[in-house]
N, C-alpha and C. Protein backbone atom coordinates (compact mmCIF):
# COMPACT_ATOMS: atom_id res chain seq x y z
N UNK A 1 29.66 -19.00 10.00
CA UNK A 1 30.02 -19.34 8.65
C UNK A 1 28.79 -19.30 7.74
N UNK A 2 27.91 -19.98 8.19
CA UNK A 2 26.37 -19.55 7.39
C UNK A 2 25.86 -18.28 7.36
N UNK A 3 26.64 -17.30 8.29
CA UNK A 3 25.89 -16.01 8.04
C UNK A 3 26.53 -15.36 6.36
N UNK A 4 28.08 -15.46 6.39
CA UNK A 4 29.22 -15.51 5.58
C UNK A 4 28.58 -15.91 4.20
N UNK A 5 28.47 -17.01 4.36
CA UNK A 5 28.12 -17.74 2.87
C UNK A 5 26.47 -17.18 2.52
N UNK A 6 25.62 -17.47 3.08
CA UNK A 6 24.47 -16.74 2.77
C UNK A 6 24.54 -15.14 2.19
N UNK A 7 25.26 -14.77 2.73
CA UNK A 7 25.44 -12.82 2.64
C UNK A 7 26.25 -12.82 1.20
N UNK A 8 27.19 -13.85 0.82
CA UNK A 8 27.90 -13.90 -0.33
C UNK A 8 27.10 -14.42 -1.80
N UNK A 9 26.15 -15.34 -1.41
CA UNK A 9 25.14 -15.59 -2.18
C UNK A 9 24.20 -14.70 -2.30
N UNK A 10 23.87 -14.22 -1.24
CA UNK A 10 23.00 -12.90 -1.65
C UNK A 10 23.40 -12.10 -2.42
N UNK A 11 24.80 -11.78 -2.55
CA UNK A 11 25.19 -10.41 -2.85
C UNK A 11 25.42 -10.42 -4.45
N UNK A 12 26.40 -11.56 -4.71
CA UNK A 12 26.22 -12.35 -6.23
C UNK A 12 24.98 -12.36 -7.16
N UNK A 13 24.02 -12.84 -6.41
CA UNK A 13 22.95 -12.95 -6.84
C UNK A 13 22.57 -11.22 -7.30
N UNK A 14 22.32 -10.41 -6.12
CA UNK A 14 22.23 -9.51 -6.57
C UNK A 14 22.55 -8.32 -7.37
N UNK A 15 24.18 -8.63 -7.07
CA UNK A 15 24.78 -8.14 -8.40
C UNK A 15 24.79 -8.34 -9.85
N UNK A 16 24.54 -9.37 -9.93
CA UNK A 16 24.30 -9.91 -11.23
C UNK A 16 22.39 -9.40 -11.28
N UNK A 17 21.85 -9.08 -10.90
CA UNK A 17 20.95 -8.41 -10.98
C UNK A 17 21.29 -6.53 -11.58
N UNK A 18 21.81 -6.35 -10.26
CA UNK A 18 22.44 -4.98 -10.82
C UNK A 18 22.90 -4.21 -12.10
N UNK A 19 23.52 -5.42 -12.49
CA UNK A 19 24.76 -5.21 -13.55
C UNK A 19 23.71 -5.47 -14.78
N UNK A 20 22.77 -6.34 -14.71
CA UNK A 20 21.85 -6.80 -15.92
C UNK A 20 20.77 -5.85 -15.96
N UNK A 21 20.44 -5.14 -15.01
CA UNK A 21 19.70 -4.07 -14.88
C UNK A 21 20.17 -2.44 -15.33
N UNK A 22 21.35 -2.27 -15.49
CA UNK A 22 22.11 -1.40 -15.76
C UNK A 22 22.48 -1.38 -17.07
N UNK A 23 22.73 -2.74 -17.63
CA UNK A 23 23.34 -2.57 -19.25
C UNK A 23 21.80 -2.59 -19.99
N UNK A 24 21.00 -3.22 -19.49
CA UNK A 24 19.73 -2.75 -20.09
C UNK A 24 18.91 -1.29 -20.33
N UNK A 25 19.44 -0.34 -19.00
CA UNK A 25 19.21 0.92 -18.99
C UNK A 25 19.82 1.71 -19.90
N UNK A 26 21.61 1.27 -19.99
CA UNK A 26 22.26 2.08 -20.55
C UNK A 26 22.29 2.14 -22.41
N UNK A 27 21.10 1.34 -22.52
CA UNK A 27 20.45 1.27 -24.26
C UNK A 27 19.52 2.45 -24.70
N UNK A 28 19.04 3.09 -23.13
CA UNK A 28 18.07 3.68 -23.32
C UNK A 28 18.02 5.81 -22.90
N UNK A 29 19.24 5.57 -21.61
CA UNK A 29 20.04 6.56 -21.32
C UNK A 29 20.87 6.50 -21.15
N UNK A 30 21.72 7.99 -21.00
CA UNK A 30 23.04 8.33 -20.72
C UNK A 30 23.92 7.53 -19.89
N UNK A 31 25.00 7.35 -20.76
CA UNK A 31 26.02 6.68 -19.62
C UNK A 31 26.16 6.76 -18.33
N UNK A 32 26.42 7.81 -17.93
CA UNK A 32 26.63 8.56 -17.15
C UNK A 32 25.69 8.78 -15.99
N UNK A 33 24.21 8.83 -16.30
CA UNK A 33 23.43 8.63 -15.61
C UNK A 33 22.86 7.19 -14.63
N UNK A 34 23.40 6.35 -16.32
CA UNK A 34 23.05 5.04 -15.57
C UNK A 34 24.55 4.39 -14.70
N UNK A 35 25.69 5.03 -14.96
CA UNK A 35 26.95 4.70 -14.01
C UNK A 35 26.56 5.30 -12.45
N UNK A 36 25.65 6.30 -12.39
CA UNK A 36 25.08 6.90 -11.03
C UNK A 36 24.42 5.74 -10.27
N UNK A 37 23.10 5.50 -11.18
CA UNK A 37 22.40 4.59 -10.82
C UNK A 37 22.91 2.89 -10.34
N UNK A 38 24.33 3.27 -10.92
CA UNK A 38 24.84 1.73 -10.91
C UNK A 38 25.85 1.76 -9.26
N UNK A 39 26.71 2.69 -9.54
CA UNK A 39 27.18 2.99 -7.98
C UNK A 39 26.16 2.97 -6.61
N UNK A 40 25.10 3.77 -6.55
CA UNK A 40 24.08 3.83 -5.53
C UNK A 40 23.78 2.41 -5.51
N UNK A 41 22.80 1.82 -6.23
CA UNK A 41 22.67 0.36 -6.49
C UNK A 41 23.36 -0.81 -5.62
N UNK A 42 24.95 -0.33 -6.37
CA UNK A 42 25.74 -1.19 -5.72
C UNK A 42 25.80 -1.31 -4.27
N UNK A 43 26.32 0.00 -3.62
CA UNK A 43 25.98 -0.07 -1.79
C UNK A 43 24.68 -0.63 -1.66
N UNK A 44 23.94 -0.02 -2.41
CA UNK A 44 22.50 -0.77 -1.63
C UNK A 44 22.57 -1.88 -1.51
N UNK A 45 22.60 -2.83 -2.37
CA UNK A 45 22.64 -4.19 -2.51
C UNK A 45 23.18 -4.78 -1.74
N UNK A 46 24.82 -4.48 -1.30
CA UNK A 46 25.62 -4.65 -0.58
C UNK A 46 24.74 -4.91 1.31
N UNK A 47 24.72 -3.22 1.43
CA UNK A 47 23.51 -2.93 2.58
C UNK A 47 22.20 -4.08 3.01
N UNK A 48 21.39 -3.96 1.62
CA UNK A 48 20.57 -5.77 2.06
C UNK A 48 20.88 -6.42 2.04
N UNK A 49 21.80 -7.26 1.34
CA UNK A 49 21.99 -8.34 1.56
C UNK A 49 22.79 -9.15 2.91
N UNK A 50 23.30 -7.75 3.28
CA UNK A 50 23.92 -7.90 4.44
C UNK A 50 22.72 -8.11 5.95
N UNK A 51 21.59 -7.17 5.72
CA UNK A 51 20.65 -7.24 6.39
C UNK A 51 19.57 -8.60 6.25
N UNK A 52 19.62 -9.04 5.20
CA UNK A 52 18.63 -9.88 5.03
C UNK A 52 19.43 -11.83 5.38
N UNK A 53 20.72 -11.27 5.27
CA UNK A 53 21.84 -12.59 5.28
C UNK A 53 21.28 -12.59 6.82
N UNK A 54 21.47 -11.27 8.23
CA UNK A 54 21.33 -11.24 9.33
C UNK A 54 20.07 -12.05 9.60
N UNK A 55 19.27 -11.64 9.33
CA UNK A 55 17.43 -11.81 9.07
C UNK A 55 17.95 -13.45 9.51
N UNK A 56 18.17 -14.08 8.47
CA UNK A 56 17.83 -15.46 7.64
C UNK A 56 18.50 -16.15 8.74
N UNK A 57 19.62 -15.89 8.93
CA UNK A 57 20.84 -16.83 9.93
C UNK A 57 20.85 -16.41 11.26
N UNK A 58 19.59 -15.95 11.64
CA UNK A 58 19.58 -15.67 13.38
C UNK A 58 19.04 -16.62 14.12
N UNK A 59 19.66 -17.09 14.84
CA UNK A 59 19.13 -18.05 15.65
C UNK A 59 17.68 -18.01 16.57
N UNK A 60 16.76 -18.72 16.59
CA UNK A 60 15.52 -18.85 17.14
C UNK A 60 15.44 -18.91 18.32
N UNK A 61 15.04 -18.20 19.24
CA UNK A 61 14.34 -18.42 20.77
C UNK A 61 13.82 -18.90 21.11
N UNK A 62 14.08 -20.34 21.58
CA UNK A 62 12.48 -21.31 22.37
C UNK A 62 11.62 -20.48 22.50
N UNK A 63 12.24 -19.17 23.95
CA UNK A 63 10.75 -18.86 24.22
C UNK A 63 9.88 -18.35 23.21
N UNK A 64 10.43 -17.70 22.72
CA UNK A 64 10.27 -16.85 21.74
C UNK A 64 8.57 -17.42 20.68
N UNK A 65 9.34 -18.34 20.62
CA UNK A 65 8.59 -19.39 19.57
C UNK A 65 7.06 -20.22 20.12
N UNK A 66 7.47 -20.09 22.08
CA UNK A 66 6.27 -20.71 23.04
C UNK A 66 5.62 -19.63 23.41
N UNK A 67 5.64 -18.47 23.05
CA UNK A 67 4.79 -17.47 23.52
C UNK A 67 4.06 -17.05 22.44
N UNK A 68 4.77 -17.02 20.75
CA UNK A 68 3.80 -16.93 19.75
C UNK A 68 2.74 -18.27 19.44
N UNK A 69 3.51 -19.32 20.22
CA UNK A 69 2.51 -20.24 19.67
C UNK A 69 0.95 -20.18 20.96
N UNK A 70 1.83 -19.63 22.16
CA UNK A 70 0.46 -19.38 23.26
C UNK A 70 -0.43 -18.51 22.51
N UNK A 71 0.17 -17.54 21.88
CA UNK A 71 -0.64 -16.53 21.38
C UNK A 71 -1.46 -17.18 20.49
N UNK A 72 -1.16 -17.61 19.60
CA UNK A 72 -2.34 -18.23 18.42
C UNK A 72 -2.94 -19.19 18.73
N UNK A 73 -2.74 -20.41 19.94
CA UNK A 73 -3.74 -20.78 20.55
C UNK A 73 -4.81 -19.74 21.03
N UNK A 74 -4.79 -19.16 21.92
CA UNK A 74 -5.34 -18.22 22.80
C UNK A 74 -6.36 -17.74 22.10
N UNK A 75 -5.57 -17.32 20.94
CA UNK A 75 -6.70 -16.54 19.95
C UNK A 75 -8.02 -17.13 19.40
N UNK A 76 -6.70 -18.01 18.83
CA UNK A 76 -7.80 -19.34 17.89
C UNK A 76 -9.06 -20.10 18.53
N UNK A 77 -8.96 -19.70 20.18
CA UNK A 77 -9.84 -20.58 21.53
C UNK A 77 -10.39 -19.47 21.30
N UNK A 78 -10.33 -18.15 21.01
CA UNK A 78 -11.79 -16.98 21.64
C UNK A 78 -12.23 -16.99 20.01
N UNK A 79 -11.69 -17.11 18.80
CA UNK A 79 -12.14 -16.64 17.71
C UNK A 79 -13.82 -17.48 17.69
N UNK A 80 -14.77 -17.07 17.50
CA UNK A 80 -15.81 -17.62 17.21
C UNK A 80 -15.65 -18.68 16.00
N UNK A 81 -16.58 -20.12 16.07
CA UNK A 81 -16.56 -20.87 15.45
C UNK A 81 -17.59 -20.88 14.06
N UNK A 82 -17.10 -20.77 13.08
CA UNK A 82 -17.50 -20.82 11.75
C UNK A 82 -18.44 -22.08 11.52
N UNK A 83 -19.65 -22.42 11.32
CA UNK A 83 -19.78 -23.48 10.98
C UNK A 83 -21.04 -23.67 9.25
């Protein structure tokens, strides 16, 4: 359900981006050109937000999370000390 609602907020959001980005263009060029720009746009938007909704609402891996943190210990133990 959080993937759902996140991806719907994204997409809103970005449409209303779209659409405000488009009537601003279409002051400056062709209708027609900017109705191109507005279709492409649209899938795109659609496309990330769908990807970035995935991103956001994926669940975390313990291990996942104990092997990056081994790692930046590890590191942080050989990095030479600044003083």
């Amino acid at each position: 359900m959080a993937l759902l609602a996140t991806f719907v907020v994204l997409a809103v959001i970005g449409q209303i981006a779209n659409v405000s980005a488009c009537l601003l263009l279409e002051r400056y060029y062709p209708g027609a050109f900017v109705l191109g720009i507005f279709f492409v746009s649209w899938v795109a938007i659609f496309w990330l937000c769908w990807r970035v909704a995935v991103r956001l609402t994926e669940p975390r891996s313990r291990a996942a999370d104990q092997q990056q943190l081994l790692v930046v210990l590890a590191t942080a133990l050989q990095a030479p000390m600044i003083v």
